[in-house]
C-alpha atoms as a PDB file:
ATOM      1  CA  UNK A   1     202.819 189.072 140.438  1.00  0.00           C
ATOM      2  CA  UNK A   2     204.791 187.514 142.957  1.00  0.00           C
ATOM      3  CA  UNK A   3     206.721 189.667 144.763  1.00  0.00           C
ATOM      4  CA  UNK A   4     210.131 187.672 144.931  1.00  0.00           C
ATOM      5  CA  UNK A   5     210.371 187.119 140.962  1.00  0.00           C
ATOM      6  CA  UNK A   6     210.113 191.258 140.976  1.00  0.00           C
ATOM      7  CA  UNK A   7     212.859 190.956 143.674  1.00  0.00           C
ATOM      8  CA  UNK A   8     214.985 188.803 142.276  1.00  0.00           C
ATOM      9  CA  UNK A   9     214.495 190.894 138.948  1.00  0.00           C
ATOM     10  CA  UNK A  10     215.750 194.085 140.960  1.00  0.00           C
ATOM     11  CA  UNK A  11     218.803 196.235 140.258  1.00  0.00           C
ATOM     12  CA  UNK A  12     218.152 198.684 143.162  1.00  0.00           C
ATOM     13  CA  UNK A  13     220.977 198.992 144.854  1.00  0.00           C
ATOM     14  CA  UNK A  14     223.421 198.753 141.578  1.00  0.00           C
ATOM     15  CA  UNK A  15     225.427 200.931 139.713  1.00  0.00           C
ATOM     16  CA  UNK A  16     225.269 200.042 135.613  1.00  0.00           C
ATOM     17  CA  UNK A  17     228.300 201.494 133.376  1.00  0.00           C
ATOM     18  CA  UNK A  18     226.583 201.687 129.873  1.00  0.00           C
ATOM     19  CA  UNK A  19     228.441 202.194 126.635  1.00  0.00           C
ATOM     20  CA  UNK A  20     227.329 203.463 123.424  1.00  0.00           C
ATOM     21  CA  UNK A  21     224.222 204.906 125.321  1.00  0.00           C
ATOM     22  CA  UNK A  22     223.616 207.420 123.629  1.00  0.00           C
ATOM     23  CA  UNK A  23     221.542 205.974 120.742  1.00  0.00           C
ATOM     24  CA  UNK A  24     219.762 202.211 119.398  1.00  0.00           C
ATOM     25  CA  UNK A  25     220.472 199.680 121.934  1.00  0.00           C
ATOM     26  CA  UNK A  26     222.558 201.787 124.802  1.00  0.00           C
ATOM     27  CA  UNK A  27     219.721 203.924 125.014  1.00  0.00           C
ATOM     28  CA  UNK A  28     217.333 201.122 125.623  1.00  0.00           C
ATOM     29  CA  UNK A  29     219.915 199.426 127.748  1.00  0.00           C
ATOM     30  CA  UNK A  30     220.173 202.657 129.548  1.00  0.00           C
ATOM     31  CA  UNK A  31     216.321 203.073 130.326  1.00  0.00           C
ATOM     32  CA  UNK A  32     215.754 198.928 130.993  1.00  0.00           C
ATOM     33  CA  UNK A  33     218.110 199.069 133.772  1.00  0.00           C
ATOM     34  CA  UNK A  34     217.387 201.958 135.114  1.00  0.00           C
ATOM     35  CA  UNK A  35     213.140 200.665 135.622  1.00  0.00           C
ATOM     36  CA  UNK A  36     214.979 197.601 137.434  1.00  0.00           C
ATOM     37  CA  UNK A  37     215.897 200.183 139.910  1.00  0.00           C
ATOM     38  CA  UNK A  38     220.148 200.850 139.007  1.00  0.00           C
ATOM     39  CA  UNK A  39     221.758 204.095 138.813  1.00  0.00           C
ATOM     40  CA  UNK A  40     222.924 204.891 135.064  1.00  0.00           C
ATOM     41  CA  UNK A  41     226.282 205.942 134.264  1.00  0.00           C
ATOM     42  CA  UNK A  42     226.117 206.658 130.289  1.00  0.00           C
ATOM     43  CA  UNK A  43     229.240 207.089 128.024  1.00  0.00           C
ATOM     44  CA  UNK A  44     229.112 208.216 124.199  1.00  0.00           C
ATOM     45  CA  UNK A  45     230.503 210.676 121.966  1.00  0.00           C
ATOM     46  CA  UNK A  46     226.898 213.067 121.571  1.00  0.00           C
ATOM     47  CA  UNK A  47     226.697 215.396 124.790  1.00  0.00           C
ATOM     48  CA  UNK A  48     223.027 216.522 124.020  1.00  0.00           C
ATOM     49  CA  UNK A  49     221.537 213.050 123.582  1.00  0.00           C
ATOM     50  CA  UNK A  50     223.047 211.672 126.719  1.00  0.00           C
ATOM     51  CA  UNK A  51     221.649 214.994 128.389  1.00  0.00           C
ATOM     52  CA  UNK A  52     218.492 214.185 127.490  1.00  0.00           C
ATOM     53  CA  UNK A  53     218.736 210.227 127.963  1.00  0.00           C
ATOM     54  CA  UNK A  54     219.978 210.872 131.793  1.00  0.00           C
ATOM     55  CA  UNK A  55     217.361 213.854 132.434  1.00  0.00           C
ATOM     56  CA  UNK A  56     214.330 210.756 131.542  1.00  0.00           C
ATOM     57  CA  UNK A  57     215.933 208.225 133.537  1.00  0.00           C
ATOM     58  CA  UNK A  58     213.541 206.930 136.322  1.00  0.00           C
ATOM     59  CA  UNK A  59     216.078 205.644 138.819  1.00  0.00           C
ATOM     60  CA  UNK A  60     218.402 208.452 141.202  1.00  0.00           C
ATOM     61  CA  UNK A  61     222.224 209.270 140.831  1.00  0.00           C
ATOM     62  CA  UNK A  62     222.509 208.599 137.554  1.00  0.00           C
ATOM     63  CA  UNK A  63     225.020 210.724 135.259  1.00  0.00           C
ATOM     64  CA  UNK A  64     227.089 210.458 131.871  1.00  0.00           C
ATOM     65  CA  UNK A  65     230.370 211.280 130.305  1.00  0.00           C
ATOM     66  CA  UNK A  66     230.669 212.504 126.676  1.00  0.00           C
ATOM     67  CA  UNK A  67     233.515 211.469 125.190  1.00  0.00           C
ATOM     68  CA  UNK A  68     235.425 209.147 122.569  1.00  0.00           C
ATOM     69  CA  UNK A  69     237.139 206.231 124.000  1.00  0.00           C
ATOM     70  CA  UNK A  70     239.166 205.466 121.327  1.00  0.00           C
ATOM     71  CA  UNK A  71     241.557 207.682 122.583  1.00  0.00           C
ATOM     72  CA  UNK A  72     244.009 206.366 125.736  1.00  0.00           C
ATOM     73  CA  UNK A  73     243.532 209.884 127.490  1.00  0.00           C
ATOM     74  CA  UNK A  74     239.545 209.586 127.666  1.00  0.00           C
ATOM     75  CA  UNK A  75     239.614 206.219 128.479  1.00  0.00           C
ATOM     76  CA  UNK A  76     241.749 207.787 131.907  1.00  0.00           C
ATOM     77  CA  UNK A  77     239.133 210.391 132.780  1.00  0.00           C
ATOM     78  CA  UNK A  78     236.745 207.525 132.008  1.00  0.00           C
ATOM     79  CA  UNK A  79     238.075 205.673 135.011  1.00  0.00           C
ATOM     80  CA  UNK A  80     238.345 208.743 136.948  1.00  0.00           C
ATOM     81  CA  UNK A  81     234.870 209.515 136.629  1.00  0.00           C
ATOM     82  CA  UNK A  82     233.436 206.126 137.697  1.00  0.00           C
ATOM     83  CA  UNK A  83     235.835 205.642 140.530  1.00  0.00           C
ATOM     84  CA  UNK A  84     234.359 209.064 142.043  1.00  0.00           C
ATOM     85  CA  UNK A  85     230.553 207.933 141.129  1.00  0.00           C
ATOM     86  CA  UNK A  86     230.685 204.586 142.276  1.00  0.00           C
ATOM     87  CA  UNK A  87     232.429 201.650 140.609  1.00  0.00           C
ATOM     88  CA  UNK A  88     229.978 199.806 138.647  1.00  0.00           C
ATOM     89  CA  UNK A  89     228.524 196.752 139.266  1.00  0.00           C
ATOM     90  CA  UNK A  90     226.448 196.423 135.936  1.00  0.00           C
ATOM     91  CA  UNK A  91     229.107 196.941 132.741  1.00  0.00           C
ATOM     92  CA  UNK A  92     227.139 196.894 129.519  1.00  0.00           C
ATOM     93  CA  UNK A  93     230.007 196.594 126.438  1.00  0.00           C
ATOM     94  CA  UNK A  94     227.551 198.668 124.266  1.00  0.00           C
ATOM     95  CA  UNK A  95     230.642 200.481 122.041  1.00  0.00           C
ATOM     96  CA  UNK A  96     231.655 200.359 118.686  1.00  0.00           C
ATOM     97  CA  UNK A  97     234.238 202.824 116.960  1.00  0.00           C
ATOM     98  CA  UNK A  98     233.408 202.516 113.476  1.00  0.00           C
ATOM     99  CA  UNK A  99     235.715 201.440 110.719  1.00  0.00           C
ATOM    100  CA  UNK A 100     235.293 201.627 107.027  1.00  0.00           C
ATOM    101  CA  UNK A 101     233.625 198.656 105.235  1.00  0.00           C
ATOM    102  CA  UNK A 102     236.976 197.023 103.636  1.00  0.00           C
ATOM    103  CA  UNK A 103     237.408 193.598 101.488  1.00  0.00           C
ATOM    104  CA  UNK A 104     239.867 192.079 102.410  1.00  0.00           C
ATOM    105  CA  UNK A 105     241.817 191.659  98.824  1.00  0.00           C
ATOM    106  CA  UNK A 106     242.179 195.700  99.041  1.00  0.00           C
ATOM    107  CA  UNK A 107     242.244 196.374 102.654  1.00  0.00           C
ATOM    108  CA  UNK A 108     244.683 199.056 103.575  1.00  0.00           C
ATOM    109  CA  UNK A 109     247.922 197.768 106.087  1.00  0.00           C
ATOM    110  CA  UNK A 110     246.495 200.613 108.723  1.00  0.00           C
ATOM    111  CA  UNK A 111     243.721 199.153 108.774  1.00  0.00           C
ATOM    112  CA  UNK A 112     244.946 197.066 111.659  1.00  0.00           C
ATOM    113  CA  UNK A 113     245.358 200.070 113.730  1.00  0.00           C
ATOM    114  CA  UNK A 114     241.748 199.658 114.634  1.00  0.00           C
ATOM    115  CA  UNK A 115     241.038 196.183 115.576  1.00  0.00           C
ATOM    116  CA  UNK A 116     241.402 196.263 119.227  1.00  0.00           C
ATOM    117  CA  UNK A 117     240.182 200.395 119.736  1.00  0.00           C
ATOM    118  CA  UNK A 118     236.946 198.780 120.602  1.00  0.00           C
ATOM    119  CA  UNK A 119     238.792 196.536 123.290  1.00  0.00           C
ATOM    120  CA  UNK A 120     241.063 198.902 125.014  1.00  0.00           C
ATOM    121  CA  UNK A 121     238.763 200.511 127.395  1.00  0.00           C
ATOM    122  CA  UNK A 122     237.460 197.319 128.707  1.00  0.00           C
ATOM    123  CA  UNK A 123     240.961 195.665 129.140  1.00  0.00           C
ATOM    124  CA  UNK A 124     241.652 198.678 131.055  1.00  0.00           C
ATOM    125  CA  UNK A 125     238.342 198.618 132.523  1.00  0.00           C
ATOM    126  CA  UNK A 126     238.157 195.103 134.078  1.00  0.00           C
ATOM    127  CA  UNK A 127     240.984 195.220 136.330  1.00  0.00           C
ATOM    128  CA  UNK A 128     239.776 198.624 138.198  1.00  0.00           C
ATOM    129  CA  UNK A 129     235.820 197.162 138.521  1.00  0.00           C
ATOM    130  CA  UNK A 130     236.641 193.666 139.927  1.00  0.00           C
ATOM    131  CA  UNK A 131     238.307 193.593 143.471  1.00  0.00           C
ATOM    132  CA  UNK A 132     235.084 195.670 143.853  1.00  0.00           C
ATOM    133  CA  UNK A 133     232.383 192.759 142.261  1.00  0.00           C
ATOM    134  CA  UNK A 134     234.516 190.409 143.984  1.00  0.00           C
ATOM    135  CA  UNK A 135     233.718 191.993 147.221  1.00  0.00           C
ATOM    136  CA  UNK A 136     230.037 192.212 146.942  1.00  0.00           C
ATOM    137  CA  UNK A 137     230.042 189.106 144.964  1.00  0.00           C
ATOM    138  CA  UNK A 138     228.179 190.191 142.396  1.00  0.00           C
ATOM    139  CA  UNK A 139     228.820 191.626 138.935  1.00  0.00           C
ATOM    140  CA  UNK A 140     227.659 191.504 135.781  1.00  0.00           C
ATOM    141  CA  UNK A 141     229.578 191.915 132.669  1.00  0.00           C
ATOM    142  CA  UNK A 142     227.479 191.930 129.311  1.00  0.00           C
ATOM    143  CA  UNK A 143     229.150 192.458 125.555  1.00  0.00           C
ATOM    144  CA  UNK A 144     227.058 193.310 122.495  1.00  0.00           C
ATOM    145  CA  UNK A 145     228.223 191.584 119.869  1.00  0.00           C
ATOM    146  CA  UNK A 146     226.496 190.894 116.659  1.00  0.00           C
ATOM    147  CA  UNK A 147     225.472 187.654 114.217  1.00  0.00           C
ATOM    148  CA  UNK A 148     227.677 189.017 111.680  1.00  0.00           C
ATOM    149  CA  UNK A 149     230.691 187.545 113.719  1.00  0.00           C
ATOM    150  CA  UNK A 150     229.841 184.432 113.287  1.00  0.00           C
ATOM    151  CA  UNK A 151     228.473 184.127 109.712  1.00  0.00           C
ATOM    152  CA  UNK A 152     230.864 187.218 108.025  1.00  0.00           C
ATOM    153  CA  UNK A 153     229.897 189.397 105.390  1.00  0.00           C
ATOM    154  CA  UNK A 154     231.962 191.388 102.343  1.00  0.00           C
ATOM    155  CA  UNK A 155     234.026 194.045 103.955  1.00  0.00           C
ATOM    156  CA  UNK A 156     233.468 193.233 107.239  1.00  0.00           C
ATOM    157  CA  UNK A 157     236.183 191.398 108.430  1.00  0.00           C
ATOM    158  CA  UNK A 158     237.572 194.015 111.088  1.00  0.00           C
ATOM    159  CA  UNK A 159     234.118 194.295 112.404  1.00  0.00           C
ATOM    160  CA  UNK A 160     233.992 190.806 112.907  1.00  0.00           C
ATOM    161  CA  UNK A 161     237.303 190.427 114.361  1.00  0.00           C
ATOM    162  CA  UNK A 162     236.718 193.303 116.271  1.00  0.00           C
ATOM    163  CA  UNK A 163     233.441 191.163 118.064  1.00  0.00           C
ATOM    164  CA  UNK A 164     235.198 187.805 118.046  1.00  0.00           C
ATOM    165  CA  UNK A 165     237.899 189.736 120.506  1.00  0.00           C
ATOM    166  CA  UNK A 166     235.166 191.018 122.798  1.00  0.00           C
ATOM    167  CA  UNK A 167     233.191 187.845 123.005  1.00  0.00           C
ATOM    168  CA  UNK A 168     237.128 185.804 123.635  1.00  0.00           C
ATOM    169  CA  UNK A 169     237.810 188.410 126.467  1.00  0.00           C
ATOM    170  CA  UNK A 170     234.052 188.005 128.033  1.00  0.00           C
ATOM    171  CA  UNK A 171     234.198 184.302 127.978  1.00  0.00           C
ATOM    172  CA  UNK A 172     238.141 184.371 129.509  1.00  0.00           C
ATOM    173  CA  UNK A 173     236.442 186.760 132.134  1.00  0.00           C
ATOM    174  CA  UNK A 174     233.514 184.434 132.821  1.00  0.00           C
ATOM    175  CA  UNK A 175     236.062 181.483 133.674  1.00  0.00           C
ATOM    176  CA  UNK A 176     238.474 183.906 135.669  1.00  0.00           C
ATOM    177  CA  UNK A 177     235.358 185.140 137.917  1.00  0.00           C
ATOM    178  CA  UNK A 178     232.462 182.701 138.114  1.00  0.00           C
ATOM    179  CA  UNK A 179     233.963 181.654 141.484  1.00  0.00           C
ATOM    180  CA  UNK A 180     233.101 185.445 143.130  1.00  0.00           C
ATOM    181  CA  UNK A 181     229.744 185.289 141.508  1.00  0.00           C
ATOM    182  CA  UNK A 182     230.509 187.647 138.971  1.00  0.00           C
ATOM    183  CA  UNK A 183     228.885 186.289 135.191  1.00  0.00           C
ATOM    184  CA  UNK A 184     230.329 187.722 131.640  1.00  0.00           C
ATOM    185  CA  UNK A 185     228.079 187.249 129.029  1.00  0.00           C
ATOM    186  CA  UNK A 186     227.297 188.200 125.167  1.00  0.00           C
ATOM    187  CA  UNK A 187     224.276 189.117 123.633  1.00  0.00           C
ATOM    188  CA  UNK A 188     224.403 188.799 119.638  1.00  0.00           C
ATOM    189  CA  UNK A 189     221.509 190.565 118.027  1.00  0.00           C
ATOM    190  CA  UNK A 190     220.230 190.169 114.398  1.00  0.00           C
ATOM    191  CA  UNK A 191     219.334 193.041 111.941  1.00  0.00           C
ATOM    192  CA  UNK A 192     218.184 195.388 114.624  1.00  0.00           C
ATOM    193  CA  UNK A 193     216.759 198.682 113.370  1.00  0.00           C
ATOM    194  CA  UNK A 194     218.729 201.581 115.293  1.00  0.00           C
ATOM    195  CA  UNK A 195     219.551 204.733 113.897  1.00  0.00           C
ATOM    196  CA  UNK A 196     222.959 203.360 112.883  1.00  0.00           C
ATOM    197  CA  UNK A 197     221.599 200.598 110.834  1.00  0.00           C
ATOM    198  CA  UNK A 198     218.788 202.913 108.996  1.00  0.00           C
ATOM    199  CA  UNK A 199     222.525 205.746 108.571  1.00  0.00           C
ATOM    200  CA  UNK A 200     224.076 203.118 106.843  1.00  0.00           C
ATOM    201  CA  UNK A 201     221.947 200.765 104.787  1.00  0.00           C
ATOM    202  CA  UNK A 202     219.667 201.707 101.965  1.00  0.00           C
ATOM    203  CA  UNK A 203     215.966 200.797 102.946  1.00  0.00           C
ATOM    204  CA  UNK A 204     215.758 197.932  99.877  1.00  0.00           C
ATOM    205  CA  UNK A 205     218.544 196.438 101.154  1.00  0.00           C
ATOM    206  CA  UNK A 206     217.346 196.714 105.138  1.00  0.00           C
ATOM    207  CA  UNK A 207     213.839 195.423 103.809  1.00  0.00           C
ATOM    208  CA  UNK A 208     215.699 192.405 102.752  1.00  0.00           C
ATOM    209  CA  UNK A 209     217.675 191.813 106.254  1.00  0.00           C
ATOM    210  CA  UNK A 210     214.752 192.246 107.747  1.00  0.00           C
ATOM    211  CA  UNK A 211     212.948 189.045 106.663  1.00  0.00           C
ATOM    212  CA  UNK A 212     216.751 187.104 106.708  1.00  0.00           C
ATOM    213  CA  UNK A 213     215.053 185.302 110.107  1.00  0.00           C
ATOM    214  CA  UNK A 214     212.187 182.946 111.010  1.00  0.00           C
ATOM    215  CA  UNK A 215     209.738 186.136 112.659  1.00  0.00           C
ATOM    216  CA  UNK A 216     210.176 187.606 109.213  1.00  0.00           C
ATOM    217  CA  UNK A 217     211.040 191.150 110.864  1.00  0.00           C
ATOM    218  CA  UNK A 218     213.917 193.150 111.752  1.00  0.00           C
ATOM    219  CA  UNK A 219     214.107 193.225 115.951  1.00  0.00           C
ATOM    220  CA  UNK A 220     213.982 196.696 117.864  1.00  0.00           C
ATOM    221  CA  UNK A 221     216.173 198.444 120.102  1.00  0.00           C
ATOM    222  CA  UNK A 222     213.950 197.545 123.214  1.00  0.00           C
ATOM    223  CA  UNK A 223     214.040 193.721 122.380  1.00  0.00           C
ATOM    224  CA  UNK A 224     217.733 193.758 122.638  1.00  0.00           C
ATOM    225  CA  UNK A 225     217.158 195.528 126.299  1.00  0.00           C
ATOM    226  CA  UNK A 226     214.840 193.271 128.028  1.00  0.00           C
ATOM    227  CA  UNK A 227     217.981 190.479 126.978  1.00  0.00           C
ATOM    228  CA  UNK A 228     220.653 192.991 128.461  1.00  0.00           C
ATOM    229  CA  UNK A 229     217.828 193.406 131.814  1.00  0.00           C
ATOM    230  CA  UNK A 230     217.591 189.390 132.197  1.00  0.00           C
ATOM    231  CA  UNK A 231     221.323 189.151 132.037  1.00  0.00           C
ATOM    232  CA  UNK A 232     221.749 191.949 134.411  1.00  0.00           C
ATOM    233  CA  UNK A 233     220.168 190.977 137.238  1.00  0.00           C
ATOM    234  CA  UNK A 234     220.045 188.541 140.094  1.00  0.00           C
ATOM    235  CA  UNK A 235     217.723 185.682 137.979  1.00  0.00           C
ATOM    236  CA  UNK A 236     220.658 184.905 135.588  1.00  0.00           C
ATOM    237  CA  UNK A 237     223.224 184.292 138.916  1.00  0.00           C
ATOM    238  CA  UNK A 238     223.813 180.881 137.095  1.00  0.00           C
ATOM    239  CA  UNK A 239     224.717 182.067 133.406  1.00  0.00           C
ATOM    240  CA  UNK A 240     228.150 182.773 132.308  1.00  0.00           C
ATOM    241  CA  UNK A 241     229.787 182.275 129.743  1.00  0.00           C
ATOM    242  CA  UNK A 242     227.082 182.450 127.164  1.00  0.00           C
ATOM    243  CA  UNK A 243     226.681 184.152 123.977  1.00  0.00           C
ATOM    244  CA  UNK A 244     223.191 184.649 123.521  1.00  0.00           C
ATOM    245  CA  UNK A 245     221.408 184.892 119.895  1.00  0.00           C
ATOM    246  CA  UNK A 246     218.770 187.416 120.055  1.00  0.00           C
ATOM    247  CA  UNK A 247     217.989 187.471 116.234  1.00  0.00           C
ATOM    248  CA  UNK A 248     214.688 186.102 115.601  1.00  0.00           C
ATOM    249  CA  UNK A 249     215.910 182.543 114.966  1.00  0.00           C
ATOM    250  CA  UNK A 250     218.389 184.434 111.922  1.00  0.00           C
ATOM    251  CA  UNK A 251     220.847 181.554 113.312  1.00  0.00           C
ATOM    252  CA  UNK A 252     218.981 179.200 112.525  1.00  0.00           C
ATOM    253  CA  UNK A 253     219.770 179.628 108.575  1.00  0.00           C
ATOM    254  CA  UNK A 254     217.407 177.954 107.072  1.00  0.00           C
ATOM    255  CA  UNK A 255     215.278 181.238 106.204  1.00  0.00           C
ATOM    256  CA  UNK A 256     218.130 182.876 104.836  1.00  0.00           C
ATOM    257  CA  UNK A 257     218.264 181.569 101.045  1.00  0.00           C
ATOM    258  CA  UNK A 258     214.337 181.598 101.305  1.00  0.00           C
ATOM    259  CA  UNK A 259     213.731 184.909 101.570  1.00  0.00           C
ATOM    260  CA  UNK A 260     216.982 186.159  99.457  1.00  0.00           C
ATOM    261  CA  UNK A 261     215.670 183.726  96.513  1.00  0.00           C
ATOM    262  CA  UNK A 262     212.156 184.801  97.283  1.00  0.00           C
ATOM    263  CA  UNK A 263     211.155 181.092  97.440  1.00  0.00           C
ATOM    264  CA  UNK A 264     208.892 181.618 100.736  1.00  0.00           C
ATOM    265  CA  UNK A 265     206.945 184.541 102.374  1.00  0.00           C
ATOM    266  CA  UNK A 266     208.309 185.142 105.726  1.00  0.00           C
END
């Protein structure tokens, strides 16, 4: 293989802040970036997994906070903690605080209270990691959001207004710091099977998401990685701005009645 594409594919060097890294797609995240050569700094709630996730990292100095960051005061030591590892260069928006599954006719008035948890860290975030990136030139900021924000679904309008915020303060971020070479992207995955997903849908219903696309198969943790890895490094210098569909062509919509009406094999 040629030896500048592996290069140019390189995070050695880097520093990558990953949220939700615990389990499903921050794990992945955690391990892809870390083979490209950056130092891991993983945040969730579980202590033991992220133990275990930073003890099989290949890359050096890597380490990992436990905590919830739905609270103001974690969201401090948070900051604290990266400022004394090394301010990242690599953010991965990987968290999700979840909220019950409401419709809307009987959603509860506190139900607001949660819409921007999910935002607050990275609002506070963004101002504390860019004079940094805009030193170096280089950062990379990359927000998992998720198809349902753009078709819906019943009782899941705070989740999806709870994306549509983080993919409106990524792309405000993308036109605020292309100029330093610093790129904000989204990824929006499909029916992905992580341990959340299989926690929280019955396996009929999960079958049936999982040929809603034109593959005809739900997408792993790992797929939603090598996306985060491309994003991440040096090769995407020139993408910003985007919100990226990694859903087995579920966008396209066609397949969708199809294989609810069971009118074509998938």
């Amino acid at each position: 293989m040629n030896p500048d594409f592996l290069k140019n594919f390189s995070l050695d060097g880097k520093k990558a802040l990953v949220l939700g890294a615990s389990k499903g797609i921050g794990r992945a995240s955690s391990l892809s970036l870390s083979n490209q050569g950056a130092s891991i700094f993983a945040v969730a709630r579980g202590k033991l997994e992220l133990s275990t996730l930073i003890n099989s990292l290949p890359s050096n100095d890597n380490s990992y906070l436990a905590t919830d960051l739905s609270k103001d005061e974690n969201i401090s030591k948070l900051i604290e903690a990266i400022t004394n590892w090394g301010l990242p260069d690599v953010i991965v928006a990987n968290l999700y605080i979840r909220t019950p599954s409401e419709k809307l006719a009987t959603k509860k008035s506190n139900s607001t209270e949660f819409i921007l948890d999910d935002l607050k860290y990275l609002l506070k975030l963004i101002p504390v990691c860019i004079p940094t990136q805009r030193e170096k030139k280089f950062g990379r900021w990359i927000g998992i959001s998720s198809m349902t924000a753009h078709i819906g679904g019943p009782g899941q309008s705070t989740y999806s207004i709870k994306k549509t915020a983080l993919e409106s303060v990524l792309k405000n971020l993308a036109i605020e710091e292309g100029k330093f070479g610093i790129t904000a992207n989204i990824i929006s995955p499909g029916i992905v099977l992580t341990p959340g997903a299989t926690e929280n849908y019955p396996q009929e219903l999960l079958t049936t998401f999982s040929k809603m696309n034109v593959i005809g198969r739900a997408g792993t943790s790992e797929e939603i990685a090598h996306a985060i890895s491309f994003l991440a490094s040096p090769l995407a210098s020139y993408i910003t701005g985007v919100n990226l569909p990694v859903c087995g062509g579920y966008d396209l919509g066609w397949g969708i009645n199809y294989a609810l009406e069971g009118k074509f094999n998938l």
